[in-house]
N, C-alpha and C. Protein backbone atom coordinates (compact mmCIF):
# COMPACT_ATOMS: atom_id res chain seq x y z
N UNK A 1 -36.34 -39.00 -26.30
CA UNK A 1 -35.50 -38.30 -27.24
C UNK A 1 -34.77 -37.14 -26.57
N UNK A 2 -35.42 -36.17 -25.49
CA UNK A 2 -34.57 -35.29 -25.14
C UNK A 2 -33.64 -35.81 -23.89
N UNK A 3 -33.82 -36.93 -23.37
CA UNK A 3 -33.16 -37.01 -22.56
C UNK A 3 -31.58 -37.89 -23.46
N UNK A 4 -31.82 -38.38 -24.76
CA UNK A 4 -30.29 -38.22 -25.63
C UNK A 4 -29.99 -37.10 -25.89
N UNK A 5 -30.56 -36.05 -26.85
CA UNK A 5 -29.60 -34.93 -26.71
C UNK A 5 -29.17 -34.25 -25.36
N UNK A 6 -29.84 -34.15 -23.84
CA UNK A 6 -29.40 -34.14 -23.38
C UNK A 6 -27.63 -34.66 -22.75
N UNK A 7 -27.90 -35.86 -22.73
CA UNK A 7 -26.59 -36.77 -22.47
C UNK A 7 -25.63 -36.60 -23.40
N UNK A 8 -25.66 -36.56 -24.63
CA UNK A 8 -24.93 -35.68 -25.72
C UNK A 8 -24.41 -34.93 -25.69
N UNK A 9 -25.37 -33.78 -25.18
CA UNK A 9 -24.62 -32.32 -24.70
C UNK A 9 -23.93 -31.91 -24.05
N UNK A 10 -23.71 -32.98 -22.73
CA UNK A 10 -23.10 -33.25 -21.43
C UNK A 10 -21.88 -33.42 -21.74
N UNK A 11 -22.06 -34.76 -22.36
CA UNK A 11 -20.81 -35.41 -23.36
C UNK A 11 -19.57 -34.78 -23.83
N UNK A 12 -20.42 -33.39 -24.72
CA UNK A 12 -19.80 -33.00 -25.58
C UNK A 12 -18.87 -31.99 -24.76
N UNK A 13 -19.38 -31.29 -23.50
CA UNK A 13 -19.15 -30.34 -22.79
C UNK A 13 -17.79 -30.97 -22.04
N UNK A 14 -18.63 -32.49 -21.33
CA UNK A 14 -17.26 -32.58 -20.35
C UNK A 14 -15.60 -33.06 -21.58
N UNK A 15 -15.96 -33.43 -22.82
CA UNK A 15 -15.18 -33.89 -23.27
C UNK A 15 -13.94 -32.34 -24.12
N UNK A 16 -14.46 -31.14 -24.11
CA UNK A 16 -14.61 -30.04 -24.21
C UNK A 16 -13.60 -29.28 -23.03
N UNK A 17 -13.70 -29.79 -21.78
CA UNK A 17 -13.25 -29.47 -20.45
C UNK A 17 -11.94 -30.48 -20.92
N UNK A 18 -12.04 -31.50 -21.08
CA UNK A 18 -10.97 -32.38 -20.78
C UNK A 18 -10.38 -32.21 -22.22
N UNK A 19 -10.23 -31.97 -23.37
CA UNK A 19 -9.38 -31.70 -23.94
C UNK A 19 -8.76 -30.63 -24.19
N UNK A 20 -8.83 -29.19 -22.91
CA UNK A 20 -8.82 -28.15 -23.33
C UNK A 20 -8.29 -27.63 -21.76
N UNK A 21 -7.62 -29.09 -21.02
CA UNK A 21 -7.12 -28.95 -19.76
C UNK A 21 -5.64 -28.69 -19.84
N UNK A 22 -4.93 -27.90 -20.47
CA UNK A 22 -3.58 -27.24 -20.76
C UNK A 22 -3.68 -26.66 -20.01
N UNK A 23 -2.84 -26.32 -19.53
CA UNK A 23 -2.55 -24.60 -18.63
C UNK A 23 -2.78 -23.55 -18.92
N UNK A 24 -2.56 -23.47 -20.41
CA UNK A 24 -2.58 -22.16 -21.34
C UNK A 24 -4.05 -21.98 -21.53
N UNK A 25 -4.58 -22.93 -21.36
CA UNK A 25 -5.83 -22.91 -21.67
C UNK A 25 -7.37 -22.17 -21.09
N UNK A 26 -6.92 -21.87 -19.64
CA UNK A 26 -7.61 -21.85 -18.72
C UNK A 26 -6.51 -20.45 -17.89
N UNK A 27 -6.22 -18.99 -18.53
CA UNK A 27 -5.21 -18.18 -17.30
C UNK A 27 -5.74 -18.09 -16.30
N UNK A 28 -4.99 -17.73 -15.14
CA UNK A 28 -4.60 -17.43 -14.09
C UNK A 28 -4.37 -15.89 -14.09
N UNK A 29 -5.18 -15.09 -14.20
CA UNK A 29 -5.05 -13.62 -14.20
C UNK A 29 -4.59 -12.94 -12.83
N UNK A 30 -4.03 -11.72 -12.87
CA UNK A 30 -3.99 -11.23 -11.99
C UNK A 30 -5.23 -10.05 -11.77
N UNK A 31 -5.95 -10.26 -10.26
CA UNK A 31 -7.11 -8.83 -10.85
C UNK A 31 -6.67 -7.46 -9.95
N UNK A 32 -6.06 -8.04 -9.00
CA UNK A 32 -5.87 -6.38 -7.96
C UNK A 32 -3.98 -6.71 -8.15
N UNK A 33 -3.30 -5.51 -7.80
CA UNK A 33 -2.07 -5.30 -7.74
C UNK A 33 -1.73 -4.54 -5.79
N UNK A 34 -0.57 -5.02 -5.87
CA UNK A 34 0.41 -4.57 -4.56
C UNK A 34 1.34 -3.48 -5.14
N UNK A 35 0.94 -2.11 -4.83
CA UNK A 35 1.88 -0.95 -5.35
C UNK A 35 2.89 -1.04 -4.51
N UNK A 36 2.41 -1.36 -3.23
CA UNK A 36 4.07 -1.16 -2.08
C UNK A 36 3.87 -1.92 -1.65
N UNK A 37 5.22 -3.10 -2.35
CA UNK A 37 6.15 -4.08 -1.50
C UNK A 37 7.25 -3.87 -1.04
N UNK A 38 7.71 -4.38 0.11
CA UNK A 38 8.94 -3.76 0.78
C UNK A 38 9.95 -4.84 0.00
N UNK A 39 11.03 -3.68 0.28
CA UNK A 39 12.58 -3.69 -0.93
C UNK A 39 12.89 -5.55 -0.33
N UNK A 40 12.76 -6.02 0.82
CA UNK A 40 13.31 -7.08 1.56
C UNK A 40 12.38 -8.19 0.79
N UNK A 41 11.06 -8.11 0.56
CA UNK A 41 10.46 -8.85 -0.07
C UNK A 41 11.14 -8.84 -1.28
N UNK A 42 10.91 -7.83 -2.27
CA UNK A 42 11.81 -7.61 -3.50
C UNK A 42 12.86 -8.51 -3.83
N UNK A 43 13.92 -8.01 -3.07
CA UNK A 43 15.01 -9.04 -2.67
C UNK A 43 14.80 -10.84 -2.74
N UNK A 44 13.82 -11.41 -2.50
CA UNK A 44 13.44 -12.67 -2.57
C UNK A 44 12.59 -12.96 -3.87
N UNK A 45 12.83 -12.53 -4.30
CA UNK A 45 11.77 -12.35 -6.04
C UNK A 45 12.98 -13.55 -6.76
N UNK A 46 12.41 -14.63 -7.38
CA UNK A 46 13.15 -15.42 -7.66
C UNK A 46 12.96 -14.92 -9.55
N UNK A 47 12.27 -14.79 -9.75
CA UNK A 47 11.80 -14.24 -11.36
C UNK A 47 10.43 -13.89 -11.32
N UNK A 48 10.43 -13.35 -12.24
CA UNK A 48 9.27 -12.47 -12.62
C UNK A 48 8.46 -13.09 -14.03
N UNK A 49 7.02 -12.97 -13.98
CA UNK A 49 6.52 -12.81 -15.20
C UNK A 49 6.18 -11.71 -15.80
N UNK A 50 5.75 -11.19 -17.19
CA UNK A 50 4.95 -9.90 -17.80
C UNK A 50 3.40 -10.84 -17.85
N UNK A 51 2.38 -9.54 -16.86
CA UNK A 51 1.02 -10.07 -17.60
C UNK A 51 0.78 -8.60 -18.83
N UNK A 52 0.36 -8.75 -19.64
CA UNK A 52 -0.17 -8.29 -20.48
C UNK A 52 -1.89 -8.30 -20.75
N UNK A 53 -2.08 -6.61 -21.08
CA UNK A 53 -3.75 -6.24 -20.76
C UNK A 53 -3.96 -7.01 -22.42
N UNK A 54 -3.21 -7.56 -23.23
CA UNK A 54 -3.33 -6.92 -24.85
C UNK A 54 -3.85 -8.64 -24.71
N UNK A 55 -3.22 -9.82 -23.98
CA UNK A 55 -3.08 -10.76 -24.33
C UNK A 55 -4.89 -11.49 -23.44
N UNK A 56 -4.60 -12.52 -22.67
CA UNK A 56 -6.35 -12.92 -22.68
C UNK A 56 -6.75 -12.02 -21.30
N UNK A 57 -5.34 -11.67 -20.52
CA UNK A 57 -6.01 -10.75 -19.07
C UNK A 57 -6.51 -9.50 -19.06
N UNK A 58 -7.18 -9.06 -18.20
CA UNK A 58 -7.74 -7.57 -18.48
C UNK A 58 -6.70 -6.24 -17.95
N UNK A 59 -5.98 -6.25 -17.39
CA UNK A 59 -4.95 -5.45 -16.57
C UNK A 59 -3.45 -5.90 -16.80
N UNK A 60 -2.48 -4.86 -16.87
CA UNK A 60 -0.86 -4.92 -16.78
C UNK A 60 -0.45 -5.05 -15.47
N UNK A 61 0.25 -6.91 -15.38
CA UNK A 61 0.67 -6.96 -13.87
C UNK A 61 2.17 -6.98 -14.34
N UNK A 62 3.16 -7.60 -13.05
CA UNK A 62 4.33 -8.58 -13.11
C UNK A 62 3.62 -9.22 -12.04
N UNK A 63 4.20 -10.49 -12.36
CA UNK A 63 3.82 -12.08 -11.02
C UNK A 63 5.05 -12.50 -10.68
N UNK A 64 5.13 -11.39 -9.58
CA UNK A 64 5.96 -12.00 -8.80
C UNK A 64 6.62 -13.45 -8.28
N UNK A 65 7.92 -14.30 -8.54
CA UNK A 65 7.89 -15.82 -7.75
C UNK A 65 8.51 -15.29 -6.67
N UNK A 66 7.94 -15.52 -5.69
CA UNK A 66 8.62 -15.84 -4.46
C UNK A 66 7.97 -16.99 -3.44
N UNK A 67 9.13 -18.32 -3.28
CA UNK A 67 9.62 -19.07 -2.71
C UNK A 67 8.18 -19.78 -3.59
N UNK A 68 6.76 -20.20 -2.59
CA UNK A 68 5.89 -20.95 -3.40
C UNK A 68 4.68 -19.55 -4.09
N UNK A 69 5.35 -18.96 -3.59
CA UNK A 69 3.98 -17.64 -3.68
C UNK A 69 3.84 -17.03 -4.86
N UNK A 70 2.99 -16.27 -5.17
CA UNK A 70 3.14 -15.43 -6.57
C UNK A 70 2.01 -14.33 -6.13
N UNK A 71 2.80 -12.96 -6.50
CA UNK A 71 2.30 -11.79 -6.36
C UNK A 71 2.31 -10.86 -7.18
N UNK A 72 1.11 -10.46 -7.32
CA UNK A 72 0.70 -9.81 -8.22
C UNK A 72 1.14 -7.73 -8.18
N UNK A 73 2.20 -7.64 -8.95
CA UNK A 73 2.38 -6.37 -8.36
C UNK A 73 2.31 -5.31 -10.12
N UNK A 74 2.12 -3.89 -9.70
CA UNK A 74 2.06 -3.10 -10.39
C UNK A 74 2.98 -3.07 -11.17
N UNK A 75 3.26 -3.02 -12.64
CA UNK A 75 4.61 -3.07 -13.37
C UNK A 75 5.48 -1.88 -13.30
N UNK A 76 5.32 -0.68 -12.92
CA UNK A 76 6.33 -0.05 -12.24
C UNK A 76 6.93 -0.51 -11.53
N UNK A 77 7.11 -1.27 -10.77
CA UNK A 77 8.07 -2.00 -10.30
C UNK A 77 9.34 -2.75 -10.86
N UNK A 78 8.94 -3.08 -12.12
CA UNK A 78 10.07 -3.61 -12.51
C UNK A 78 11.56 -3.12 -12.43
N UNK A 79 11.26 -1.43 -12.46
CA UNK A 79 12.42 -0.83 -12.80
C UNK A 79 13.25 -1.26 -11.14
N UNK A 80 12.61 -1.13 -10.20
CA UNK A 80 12.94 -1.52 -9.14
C UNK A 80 13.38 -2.97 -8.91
N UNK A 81 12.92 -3.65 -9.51
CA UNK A 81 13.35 -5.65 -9.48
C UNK A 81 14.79 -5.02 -10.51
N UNK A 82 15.20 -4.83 -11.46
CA UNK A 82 16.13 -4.54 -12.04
C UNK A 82 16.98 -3.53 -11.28
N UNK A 83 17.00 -2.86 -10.58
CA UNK A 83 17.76 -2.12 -10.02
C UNK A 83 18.90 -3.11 -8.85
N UNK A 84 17.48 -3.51 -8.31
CA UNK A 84 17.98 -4.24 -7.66
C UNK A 84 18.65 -5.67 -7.81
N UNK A 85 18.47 -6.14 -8.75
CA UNK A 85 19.10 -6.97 -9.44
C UNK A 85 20.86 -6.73 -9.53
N UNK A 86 20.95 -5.55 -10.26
CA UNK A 86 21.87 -4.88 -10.45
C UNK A 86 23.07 -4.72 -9.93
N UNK A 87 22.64 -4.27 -8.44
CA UNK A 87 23.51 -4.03 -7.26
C UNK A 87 23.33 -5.41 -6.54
N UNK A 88 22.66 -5.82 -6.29
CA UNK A 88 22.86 -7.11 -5.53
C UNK A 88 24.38 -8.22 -5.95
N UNK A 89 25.11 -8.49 -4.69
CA UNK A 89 26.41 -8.16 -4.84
C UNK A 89 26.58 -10.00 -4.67
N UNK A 90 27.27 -10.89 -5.49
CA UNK A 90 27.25 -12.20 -5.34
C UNK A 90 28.22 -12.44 -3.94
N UNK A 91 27.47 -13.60 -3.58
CA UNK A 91 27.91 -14.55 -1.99
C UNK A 91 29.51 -14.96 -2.40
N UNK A 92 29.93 -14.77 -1.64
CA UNK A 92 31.82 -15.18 -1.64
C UNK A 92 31.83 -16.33 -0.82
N UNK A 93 32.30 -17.33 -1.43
CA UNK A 93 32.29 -18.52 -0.15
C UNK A 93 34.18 -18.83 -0.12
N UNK A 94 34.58 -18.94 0.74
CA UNK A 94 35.64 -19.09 1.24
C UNK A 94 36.32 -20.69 0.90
């Protein structure tokens, strides 16, 4: 007998895992932050995410995209990704 509820329980668990394999399901937190990244890195920031302390993570990041990477940086920064945004001057092709 205990070795059915055992197998049951198993059951219930892996079936638990597998319907609950979303992305959303399972975050990807950020836990430490990069206060100083250099402006050249910056510059290669393809977009940004907001982490939020309010939502399932424990700390306020931005996640950085760059190229395959993602970095976890202090949200003061943003004002700096927007600045630079800003001035960054579009490619002229001839």
């Amino acid at each position: 007998m205990e070795l059915k509820a055992t197998s049951l329980l198993l059951l219930t668990c892996v079936a638990i895992i597998i319907l609950t394999e979303d992305a959303n399901a399972i975050p990807t937190c950020c836990l430490t932050l990069s206060r100083s990244i250099p402006r050249q890195t910056l510059r290669q920031v393809k977009r940004y995410d907001i982490q939020s302390r309010s939502g399932r993570c424990e700390i306020d990041a931005l996640i950085l995209h760059i190229r395959d990477k993602k970095i976890c940086a202090h949200p003061k920064l943003r004002k700096v990704l927007e600045k630079l945004k800003r001035n960054r001057k579009p490619n002229k092709r001839s």
